[in-house]
Every structure is written in C-alpha cells, then in structure tokens.
Protein backbone atom coordinates (compact mmCIF):
# COMPACT_ATOMS: atom_id res chain seq x y z
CA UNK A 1 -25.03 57.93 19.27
CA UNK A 2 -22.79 57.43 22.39
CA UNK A 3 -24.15 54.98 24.36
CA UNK A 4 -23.10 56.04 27.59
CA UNK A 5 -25.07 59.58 27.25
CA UNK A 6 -27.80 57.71 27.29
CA UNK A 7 -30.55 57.90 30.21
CA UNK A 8 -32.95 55.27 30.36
CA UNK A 9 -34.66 58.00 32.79
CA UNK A 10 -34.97 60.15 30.75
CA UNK A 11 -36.41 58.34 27.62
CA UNK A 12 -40.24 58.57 27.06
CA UNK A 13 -42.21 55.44 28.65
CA UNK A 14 -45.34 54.26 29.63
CA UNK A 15 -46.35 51.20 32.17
CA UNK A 16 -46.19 47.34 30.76
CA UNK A 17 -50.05 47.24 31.36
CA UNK A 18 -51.00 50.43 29.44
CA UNK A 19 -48.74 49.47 26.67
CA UNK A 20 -51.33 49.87 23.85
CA UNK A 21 -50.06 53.75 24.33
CA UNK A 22 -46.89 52.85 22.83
CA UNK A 23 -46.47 54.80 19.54
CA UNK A 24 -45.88 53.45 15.91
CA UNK A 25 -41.91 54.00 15.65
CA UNK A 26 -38.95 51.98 14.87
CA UNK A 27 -37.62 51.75 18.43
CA UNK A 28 -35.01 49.94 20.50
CA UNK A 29 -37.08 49.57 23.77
CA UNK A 30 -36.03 48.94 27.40
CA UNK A 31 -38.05 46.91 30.04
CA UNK A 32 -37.06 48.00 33.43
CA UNK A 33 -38.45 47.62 37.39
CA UNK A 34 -39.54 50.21 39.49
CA UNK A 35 -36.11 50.54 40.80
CA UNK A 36 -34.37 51.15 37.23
CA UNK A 37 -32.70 47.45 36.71
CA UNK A 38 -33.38 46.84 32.75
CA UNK A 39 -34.32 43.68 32.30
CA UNK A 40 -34.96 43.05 29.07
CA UNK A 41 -33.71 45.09 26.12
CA UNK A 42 -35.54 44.59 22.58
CA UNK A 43 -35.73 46.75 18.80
CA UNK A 44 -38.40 46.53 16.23
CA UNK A 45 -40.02 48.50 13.46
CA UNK A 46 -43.12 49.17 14.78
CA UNK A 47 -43.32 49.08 18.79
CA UNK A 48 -46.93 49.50 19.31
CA UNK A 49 -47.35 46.33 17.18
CA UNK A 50 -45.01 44.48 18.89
CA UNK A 51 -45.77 44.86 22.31
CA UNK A 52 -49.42 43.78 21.21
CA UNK A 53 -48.48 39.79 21.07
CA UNK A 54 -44.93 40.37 22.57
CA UNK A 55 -43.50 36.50 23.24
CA UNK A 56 -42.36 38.26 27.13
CA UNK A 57 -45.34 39.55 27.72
CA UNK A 58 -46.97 36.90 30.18
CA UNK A 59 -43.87 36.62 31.80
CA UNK A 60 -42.99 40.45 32.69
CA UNK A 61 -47.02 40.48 33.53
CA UNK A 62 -45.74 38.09 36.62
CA UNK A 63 -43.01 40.24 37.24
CA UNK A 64 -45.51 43.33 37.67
CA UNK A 65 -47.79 41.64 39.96
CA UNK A 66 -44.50 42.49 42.47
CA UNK A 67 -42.90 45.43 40.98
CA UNK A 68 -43.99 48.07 38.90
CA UNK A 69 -42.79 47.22 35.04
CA UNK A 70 -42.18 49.95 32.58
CA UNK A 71 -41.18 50.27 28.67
CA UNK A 72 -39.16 52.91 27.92
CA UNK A 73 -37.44 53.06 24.41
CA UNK A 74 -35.58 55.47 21.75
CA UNK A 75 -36.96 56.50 18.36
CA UNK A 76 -35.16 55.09 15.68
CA UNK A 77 -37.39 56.32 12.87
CA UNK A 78 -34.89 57.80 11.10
CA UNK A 79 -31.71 54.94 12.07
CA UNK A 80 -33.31 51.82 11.10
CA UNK A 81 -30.63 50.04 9.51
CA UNK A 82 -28.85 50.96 12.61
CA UNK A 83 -31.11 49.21 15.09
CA UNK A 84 -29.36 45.47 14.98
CA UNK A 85 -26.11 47.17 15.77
CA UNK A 86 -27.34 49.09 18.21
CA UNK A 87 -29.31 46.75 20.44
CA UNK A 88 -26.25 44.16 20.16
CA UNK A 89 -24.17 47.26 22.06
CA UNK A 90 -26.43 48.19 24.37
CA UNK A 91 -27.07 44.62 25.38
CA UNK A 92 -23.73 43.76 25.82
CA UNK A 93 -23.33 47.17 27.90
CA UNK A 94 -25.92 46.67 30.13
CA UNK A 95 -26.80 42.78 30.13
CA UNK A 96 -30.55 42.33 31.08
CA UNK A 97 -30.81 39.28 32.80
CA UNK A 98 -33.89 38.45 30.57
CA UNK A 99 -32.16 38.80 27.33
CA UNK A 100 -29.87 35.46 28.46
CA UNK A 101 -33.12 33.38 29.62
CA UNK A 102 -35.17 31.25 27.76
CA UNK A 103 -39.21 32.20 27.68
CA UNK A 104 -40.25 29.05 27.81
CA UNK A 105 -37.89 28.74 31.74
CA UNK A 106 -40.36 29.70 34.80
CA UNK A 107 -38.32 32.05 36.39
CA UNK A 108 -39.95 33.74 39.57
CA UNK A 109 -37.15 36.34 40.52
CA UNK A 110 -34.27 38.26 39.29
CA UNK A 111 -31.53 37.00 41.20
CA UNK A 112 -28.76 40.30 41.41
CA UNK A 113 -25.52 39.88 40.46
CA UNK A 114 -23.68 40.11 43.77
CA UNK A 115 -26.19 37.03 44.71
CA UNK A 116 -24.81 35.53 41.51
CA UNK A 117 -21.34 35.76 42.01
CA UNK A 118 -21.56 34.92 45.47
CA UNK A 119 -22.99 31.19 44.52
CA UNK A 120 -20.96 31.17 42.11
CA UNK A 121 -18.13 31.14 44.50
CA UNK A 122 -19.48 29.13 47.06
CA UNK A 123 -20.03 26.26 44.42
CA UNK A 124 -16.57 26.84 42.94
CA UNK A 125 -14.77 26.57 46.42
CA UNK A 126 -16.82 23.54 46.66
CA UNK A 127 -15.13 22.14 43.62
CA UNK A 128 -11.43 22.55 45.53
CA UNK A 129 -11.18 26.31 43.76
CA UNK A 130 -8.39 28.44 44.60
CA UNK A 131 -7.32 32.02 44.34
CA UNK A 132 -4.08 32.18 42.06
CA UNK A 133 -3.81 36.06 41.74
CA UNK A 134 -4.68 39.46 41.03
CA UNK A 135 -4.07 41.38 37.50
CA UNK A 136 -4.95 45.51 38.69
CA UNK A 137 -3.81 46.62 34.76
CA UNK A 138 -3.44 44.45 32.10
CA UNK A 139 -3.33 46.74 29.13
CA UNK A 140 -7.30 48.28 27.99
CA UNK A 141 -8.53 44.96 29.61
CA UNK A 142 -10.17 45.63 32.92
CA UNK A 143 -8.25 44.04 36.30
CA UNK A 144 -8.43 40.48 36.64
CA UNK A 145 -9.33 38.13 39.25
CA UNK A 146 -7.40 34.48 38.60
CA UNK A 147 -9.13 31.45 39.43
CA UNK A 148 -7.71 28.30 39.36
CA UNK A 149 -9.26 24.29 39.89
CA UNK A 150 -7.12 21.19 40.48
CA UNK A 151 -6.54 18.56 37.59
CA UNK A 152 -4.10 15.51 38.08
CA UNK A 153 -2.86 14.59 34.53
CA UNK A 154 -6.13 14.40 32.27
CA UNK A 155 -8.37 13.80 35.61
CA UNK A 156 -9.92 16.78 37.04
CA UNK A 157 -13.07 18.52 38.29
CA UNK A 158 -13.74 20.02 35.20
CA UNK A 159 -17.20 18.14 34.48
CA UNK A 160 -18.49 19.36 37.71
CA UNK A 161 -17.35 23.00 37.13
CA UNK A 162 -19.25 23.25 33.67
CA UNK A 163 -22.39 21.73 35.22
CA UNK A 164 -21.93 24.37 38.47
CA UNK A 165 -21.51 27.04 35.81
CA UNK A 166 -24.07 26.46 33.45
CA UNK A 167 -26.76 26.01 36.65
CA UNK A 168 -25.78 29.41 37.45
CA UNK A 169 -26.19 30.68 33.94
CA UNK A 170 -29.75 29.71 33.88
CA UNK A 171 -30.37 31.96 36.88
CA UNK A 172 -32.41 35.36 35.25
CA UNK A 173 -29.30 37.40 36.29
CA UNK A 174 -26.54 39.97 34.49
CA UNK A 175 -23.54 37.71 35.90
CA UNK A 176 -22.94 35.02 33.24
CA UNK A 177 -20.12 33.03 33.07
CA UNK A 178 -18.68 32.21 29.15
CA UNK A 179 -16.44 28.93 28.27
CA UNK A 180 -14.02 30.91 26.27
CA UNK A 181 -11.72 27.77 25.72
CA UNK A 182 -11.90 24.31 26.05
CA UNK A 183 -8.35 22.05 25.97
CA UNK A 184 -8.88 19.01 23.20
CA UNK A 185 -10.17 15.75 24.18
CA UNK A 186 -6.52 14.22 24.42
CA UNK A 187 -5.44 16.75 27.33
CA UNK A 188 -8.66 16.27 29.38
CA UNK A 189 -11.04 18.89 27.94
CA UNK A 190 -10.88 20.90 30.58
CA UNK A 191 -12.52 24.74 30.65
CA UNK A 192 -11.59 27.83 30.89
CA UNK A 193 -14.19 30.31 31.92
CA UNK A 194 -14.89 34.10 32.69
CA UNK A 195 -17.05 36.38 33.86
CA UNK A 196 -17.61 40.52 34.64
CA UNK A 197 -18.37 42.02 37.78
CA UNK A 198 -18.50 45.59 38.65
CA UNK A 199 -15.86 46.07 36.04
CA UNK A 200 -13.61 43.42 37.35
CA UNK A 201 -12.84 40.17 35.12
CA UNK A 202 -12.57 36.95 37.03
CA UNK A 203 -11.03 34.03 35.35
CA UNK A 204 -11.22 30.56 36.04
CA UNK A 205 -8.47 28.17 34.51
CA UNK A 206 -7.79 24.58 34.90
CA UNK A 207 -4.31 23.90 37.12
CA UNK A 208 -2.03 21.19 38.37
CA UNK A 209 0.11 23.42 40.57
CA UNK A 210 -0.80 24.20 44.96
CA UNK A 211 -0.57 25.81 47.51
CA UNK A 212 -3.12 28.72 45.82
CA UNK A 213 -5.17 30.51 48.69
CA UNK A 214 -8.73 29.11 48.89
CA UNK A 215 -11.49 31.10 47.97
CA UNK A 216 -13.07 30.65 51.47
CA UNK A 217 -9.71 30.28 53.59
C-alpha cells in the first residue's frame, strides 16, 4: 500500500457521535476536523469495539462541541499483521498533533503549526538565537534551516532552550521539536535539536562563534 495514494476523503466514515455505526474490522482509523486536519491516528482489531470505551473519547467529544469530528479508517481485515507497521508510517507521515499529547493534559485547542513554529522562534530569539545558514540540497535530506545559540566554554543557554522546547512540545500541534544529541556532561551538555516544517528541516546547534544574523534582526 503506498501511502501517499491514500485519501483520507475518500475513506468510508461516520461522525465521532454516531460512532456505534462503526463496523467490526481490523482497521487503522483517522480522527479528523471538519476542515480535514487528522488529529489523531489509531489501529485495532475490532473498531466498533474500540471506539465504544475509546481512552480519547471525552476529549475529541470537547473538540466536537466546536468543530465537527469524524472517524474515517481503512479495512485491514485481510493485513493484520501489517497494521503496527502501518500506523507507525502513517503517523510519522502525517503527525496528528494528538498522537504526541498525553490524555490525561487538558488541552482546549489545536494550536497549527505555523503558530508553533512561530513561538518557537520568538522564544528562541529570546534565548540570544541566531541564524547561521541555509542548506537548499543536502543529499535525499530535505533543505535545512541552521540555528545556532551562544555557549561560552561549558556555560550556555542550553537549560533554558530545552525547557522553551519541551513547553512547546506539549502544545497539541504537528511541529515537535526532537533532542537528537546531547554533548556529555564534561563539555556542558548542551542540545542539539530539530524540527520539520513544510518540508524544510530547521536545526538548532549549540555555538561559540558571532556575528550570526538574528532571527528577528
């Protein structure tokens, strides 16, 4: 199955509160707004049974007091041993902000990605952030946006960046930012992060160097 044939419009679904109507399939299933966004993305054996004490429920039943919430999904009846695989990839392709949220977190909105990345920023320029460069091809890897944040020796702002970071990772948004390295103890443990946006990668590294351009000059 490619992935990117398929058309969450398309797919057979029925309205969160009529969701009773869901049939007795293996499924991977899709929860999505009025205006298409997925926001949660789930697979089970049997979907009409799990939908009947789903552990989202409550919460997407907040969500549709707003905005019309749907459940589409994709038989899998005859793929089951497919389905982890499966609803890994499509996760990772289309990163539901709900998928990244804890249930037991009150969240009252999706906040969009642009809104994301644009606090993101703000904080980050905050923390003395600069703009170090601009990758358009590297390889299969998308184009890269460099980041960079001042340390002096094994003193830096990197406790403050993690903490900005990790606030904006609780947000119930697609734009996550991952620590994909972190320098030992001895040299400061300082981060390095990343993040996806519209297909661009922005990367955020620690850096003694200057005279970067700031991210809000």
């Amino acid at each position: 199955m490619l992935l990117t044939n398929i058309k969450i419009s398309d797919l057979p679904s029925v309205y969160l509160l009529d969701k009773d109507q869901l049939p007795n399939c293996a499924a991977i299933y899709f929860v999505s707004d009025s205006k298409g966004q997925i926001l949660y993305i789930g697979r089970t054996v049997n979907l009409v049974g799990r939908w009947r004490e789903h552990h989202r429920f409550k919460q997407l039943k907040r969500f549709n007091r707003k905005d019309r919430i749907s459940i589409s999904w994709i038989n899998c009846s005859n793929n089951i041993n497919a389905l982890p695989t499966l609803e890994n990839e499509l996760i990772n392709l289309y990163k539901p902000p709900l998928n990244w949220s804890k249930v037991v977190a009150p969240i009252r909105r999706i906040t969009p990605a642009e809104m994301a990345l644009q606090h993101s920023l703000q904080q980050l320029a905050k923390c003395n952030a600069m703009i170090f460069g601009f990758d358009p091809i590297a390889d299969e890897k998308p184009p890269t946006i460099y980041l960079v944040y001042p340390v002096y020796d094994r003193r830096g702002v990197s406790g403050s960046i993690r903490s900005v970071l990790k606030n904006i990772n609780k947000k119930a948004s697609t734009l996550k930012w991952k620590e994909y390295h972190t320098d030992p103890k001895y040299l400061g443990k300082f981060g390095y992060w990343e993040t996806e946006y519209n297909g661009i990668r922005i990367d955020l590294a620690p850096s003694s160097g200057s005279g970067f351009s700031s991210l809000y000059a």
